[in-house]
N, C-alpha and C. Protein backbone atom coordinates (compact mmCIF):
# COMPACT_ATOMS: atom_id res chain seq x y z
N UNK A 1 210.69 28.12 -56.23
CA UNK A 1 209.38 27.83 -55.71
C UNK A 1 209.47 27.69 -54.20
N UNK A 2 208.42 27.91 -53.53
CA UNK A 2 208.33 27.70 -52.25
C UNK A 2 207.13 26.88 -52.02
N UNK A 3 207.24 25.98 -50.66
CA UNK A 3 205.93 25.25 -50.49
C UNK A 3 205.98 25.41 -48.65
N UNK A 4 204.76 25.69 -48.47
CA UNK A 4 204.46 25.82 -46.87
C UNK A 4 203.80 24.47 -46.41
N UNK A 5 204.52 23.98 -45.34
CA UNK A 5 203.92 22.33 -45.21
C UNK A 5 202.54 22.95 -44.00
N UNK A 6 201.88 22.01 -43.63
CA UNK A 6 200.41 22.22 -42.85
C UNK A 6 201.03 22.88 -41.82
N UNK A 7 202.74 22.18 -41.05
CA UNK A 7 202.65 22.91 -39.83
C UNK A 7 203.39 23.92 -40.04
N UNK A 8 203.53 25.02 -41.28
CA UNK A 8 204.11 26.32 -41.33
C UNK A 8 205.48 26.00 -41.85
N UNK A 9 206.00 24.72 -41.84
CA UNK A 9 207.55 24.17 -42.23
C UNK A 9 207.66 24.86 -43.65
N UNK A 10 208.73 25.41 -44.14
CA UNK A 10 208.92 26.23 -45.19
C UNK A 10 209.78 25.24 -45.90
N UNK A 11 209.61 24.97 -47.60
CA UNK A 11 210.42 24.00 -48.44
C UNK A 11 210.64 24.83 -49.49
N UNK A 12 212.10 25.33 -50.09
CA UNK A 12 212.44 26.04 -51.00
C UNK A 12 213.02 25.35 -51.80
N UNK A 13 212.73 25.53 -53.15
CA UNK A 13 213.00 24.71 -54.50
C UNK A 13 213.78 25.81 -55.48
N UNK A 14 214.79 25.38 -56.28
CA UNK A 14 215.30 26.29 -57.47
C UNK A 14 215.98 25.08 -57.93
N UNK A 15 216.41 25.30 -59.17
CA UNK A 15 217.33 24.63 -59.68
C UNK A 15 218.58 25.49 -60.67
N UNK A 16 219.38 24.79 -61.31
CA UNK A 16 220.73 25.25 -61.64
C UNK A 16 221.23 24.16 -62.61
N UNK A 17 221.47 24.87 -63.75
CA UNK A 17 221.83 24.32 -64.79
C UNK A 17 223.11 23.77 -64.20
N UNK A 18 223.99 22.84 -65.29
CA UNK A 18 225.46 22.66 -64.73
C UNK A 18 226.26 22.86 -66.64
N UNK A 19 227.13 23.83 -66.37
CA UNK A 19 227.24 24.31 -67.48
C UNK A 19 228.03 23.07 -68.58
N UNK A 20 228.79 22.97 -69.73
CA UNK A 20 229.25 22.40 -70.74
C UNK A 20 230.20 22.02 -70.26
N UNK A 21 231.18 22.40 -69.55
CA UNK A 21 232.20 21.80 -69.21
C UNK A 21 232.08 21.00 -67.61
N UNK A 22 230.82 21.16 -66.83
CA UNK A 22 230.74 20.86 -65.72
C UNK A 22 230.14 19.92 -65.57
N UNK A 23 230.04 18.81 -64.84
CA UNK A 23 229.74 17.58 -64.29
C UNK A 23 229.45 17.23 -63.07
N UNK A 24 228.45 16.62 -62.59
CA UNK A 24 228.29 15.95 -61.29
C UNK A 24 229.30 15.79 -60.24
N UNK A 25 230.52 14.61 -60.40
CA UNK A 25 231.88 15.21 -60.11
C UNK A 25 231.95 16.04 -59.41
N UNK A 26 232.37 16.84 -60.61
CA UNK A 26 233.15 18.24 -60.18
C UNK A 26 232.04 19.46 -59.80
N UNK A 27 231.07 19.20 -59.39
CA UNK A 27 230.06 19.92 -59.09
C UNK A 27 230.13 19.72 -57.40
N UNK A 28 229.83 17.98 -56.88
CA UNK A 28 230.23 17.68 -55.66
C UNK A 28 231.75 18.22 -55.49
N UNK A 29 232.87 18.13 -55.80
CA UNK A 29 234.01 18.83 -55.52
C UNK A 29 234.18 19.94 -55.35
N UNK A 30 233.23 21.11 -56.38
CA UNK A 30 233.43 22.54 -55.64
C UNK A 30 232.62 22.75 -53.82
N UNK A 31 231.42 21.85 -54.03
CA UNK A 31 230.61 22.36 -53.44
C UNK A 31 231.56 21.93 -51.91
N UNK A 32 232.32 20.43 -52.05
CA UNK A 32 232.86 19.89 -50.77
C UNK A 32 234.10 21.24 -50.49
N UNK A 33 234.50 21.31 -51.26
CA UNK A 33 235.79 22.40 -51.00
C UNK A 33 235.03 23.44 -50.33
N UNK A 34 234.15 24.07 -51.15
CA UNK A 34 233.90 25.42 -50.43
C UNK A 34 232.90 25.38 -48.99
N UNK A 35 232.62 24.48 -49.08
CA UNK A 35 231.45 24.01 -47.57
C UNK A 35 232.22 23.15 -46.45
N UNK A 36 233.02 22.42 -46.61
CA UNK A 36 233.98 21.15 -45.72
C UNK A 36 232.97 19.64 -46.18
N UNK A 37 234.01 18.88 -46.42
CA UNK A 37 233.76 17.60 -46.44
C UNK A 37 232.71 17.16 -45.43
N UNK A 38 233.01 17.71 -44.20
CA UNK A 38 232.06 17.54 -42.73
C UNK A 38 230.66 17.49 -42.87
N UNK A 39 230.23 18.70 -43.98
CA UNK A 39 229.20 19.00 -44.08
C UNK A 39 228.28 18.55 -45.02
N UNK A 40 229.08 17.60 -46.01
CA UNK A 40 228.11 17.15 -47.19
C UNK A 40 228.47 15.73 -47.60
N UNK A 41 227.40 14.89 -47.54
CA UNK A 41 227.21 13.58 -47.69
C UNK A 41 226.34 13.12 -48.76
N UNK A 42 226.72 12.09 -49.72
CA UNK A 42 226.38 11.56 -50.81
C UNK A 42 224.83 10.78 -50.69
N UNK A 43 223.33 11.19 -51.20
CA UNK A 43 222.40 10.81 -50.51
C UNK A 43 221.64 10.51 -51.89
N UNK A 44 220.57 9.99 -51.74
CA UNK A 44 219.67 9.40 -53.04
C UNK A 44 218.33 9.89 -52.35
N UNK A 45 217.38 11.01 -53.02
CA UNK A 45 216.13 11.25 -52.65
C UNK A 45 215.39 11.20 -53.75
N UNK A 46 213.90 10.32 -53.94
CA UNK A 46 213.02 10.38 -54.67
C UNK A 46 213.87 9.67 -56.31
N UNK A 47 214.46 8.87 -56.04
CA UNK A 47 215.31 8.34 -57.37
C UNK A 47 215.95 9.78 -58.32
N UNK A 48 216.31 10.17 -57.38
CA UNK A 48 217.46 11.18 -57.86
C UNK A 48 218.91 10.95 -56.92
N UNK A 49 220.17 11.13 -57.80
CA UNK A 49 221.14 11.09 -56.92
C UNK A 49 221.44 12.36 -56.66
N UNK A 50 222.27 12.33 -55.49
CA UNK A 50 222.91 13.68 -55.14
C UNK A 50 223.72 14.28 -53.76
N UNK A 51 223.69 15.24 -53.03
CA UNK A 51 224.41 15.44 -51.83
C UNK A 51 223.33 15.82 -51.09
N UNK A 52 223.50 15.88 -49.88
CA UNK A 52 222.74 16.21 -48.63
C UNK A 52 223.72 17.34 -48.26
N UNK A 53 223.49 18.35 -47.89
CA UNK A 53 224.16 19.75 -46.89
C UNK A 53 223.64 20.38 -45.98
N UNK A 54 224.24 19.70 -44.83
CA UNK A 54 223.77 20.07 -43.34
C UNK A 54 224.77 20.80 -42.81
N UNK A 55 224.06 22.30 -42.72
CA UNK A 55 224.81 23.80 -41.79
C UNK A 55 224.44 23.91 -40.60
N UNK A 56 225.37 23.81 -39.58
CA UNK A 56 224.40 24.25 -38.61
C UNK A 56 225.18 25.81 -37.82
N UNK A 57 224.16 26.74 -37.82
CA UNK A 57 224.64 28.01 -37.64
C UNK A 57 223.87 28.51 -36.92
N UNK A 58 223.58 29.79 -36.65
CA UNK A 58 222.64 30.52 -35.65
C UNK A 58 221.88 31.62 -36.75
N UNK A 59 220.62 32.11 -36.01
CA UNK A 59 219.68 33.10 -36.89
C UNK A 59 220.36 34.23 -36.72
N UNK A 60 219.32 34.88 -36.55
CA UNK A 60 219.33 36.70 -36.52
C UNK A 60 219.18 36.92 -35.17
N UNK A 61 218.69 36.09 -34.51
CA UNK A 61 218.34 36.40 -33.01
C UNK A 61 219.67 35.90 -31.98
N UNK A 62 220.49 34.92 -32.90
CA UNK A 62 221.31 34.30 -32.36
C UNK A 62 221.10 32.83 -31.74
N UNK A 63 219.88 32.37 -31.86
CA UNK A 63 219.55 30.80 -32.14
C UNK A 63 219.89 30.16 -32.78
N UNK A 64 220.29 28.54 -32.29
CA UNK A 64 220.73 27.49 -33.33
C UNK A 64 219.89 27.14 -34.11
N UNK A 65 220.45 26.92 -35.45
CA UNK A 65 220.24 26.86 -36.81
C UNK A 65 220.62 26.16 -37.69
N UNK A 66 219.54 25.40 -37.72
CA UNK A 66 219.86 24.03 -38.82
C UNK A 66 219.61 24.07 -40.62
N UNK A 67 220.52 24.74 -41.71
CA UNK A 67 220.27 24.50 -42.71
C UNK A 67 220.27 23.07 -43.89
N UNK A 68 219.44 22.93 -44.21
CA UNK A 68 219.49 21.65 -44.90
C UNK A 68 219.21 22.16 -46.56
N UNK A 69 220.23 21.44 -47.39
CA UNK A 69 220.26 21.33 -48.79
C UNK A 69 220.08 20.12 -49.31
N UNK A 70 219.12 19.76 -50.13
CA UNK A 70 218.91 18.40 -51.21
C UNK A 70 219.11 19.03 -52.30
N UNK A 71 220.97 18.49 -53.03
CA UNK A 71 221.03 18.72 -54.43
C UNK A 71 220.75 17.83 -55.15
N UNK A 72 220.08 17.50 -55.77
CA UNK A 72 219.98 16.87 -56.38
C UNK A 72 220.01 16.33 -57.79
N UNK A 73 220.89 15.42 -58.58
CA UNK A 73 221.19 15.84 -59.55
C UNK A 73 220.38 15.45 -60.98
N UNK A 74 219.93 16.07 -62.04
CA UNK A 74 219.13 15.63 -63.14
C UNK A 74 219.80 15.40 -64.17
N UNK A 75 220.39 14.29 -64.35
CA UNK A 75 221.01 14.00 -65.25
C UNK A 75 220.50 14.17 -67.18
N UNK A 76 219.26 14.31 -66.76
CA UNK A 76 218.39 14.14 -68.51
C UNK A 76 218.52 15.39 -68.70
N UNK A 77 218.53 16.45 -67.58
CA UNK A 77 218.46 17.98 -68.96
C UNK A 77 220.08 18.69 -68.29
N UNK A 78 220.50 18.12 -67.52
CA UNK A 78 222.08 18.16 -67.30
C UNK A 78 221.67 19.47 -65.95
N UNK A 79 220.69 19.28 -64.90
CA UNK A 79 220.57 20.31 -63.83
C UNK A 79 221.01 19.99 -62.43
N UNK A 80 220.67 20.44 -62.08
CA UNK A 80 220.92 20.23 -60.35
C UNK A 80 219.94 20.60 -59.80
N UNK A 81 218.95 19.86 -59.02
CA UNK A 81 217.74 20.76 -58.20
C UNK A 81 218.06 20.48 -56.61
N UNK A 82 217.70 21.76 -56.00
CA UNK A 82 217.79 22.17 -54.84
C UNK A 82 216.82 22.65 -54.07
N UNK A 83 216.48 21.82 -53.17
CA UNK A 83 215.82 22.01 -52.25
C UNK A 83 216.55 22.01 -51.21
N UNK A 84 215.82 23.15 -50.03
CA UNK A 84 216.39 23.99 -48.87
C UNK A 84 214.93 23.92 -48.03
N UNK A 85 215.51 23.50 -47.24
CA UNK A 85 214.24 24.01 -45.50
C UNK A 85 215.53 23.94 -44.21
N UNK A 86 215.02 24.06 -43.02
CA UNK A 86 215.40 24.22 -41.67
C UNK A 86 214.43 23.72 -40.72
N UNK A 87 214.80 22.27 -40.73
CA UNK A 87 214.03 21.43 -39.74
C UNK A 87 214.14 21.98 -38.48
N UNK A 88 212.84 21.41 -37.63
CA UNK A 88 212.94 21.64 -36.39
C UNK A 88 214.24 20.72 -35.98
N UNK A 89 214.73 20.83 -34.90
CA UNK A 89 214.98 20.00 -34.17
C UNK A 89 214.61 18.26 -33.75
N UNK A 90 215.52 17.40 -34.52
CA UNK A 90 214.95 16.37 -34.50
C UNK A 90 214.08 15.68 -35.45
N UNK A 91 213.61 16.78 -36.82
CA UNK A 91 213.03 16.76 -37.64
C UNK A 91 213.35 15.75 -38.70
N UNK A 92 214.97 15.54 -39.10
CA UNK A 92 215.75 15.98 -40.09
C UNK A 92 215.03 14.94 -41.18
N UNK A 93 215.30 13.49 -40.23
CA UNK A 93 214.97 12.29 -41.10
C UNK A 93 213.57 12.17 -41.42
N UNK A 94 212.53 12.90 -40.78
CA UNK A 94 211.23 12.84 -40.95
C UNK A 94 211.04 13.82 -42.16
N UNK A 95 211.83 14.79 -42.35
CA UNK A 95 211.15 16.05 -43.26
C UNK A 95 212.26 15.39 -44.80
N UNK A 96 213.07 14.46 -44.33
CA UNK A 96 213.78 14.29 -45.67
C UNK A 96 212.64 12.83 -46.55
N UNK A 97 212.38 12.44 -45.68
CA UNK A 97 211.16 11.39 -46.00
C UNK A 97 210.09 12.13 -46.80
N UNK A 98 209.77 13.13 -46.38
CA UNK A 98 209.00 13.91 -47.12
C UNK A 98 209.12 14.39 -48.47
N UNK A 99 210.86 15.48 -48.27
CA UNK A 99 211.28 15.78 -49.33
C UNK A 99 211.45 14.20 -50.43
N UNK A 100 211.84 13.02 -49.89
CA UNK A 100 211.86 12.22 -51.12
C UNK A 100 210.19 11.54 -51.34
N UNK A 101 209.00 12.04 -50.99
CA UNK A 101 207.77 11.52 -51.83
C UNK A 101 207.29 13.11 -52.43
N UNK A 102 207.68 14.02 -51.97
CA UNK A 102 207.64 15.23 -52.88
C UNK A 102 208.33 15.12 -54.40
N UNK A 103 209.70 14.52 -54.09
CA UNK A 103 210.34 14.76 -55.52
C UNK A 103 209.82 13.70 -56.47
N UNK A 104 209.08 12.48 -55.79
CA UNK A 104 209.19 11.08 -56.42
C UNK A 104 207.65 11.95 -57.36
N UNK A 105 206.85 12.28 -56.22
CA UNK A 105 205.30 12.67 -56.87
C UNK A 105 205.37 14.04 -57.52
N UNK A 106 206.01 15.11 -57.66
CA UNK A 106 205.94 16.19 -58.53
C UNK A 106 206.53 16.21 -60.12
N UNK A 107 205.54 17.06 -60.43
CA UNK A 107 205.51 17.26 -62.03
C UNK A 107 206.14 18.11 -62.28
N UNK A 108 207.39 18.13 -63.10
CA UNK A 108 208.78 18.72 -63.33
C UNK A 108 208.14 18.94 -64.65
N UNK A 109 208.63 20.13 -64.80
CA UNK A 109 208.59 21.24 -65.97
C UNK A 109 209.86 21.41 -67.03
N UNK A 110 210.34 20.91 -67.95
CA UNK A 110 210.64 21.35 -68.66
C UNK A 110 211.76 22.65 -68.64
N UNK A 111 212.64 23.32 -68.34
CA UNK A 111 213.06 24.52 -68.52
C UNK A 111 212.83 25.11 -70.02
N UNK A 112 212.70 26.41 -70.24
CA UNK A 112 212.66 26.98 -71.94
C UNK A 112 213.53 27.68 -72.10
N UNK A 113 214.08 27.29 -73.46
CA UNK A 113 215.00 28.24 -73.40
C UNK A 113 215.23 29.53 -74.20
């Protein structure tokens, strides 16, 4: 899913099962290995637990570039949801405030299988 905030701010949503043998844990452990410890910190949004993942890289144009990940983890149907935007500058703690009354107030669906 995608959501466009009033001032054009872009918020991308998916989620991801975590398979039978996989766990929270070891879910934070691949993700720290393959990203650096540097980059991902243990965070609680909207009474969900989970990691925070802050990239900071350059675009297409060659501008600095701030990626932000909220994994977050669902323990009742065994998922992981992820939300992704790229704050402005200075944004970070204001748009994560957001992301946690988004997750607290949205109506979660069920997956089918």
């Amino acid at each position: 899913s995608e959501w466009i905030r009033d001032d054009g701010q872009g918020l991308f949503v998916w989620s991801i099962p975590l398979g039978p043998a996989e766990s929270e844990p070891l879910f934070i452990s691949n993700v720290t290995a393959e990203l650096g410890g540097d980059v991902v910190e243990p965070t609680i949004i909207g009474g969900f637990e989970g990691i925070r993942v802050v990239e900071n890289t350059v675009d297409e144009n060659g501008e600095p570039l701030t990626w932000v990940r909220w994994m977050l983890f669902d323990s009742e149907y065994q998922d992981v949801h992820i939300i992704g935007a790229s704050p402005r500058a200075g944004e970070l703690e204001f748009l994560e405030a957001e992301v946690g009354q988004l997750v607290q107030n949205a109506s979660w669906i069920a997956a089918n299988n």
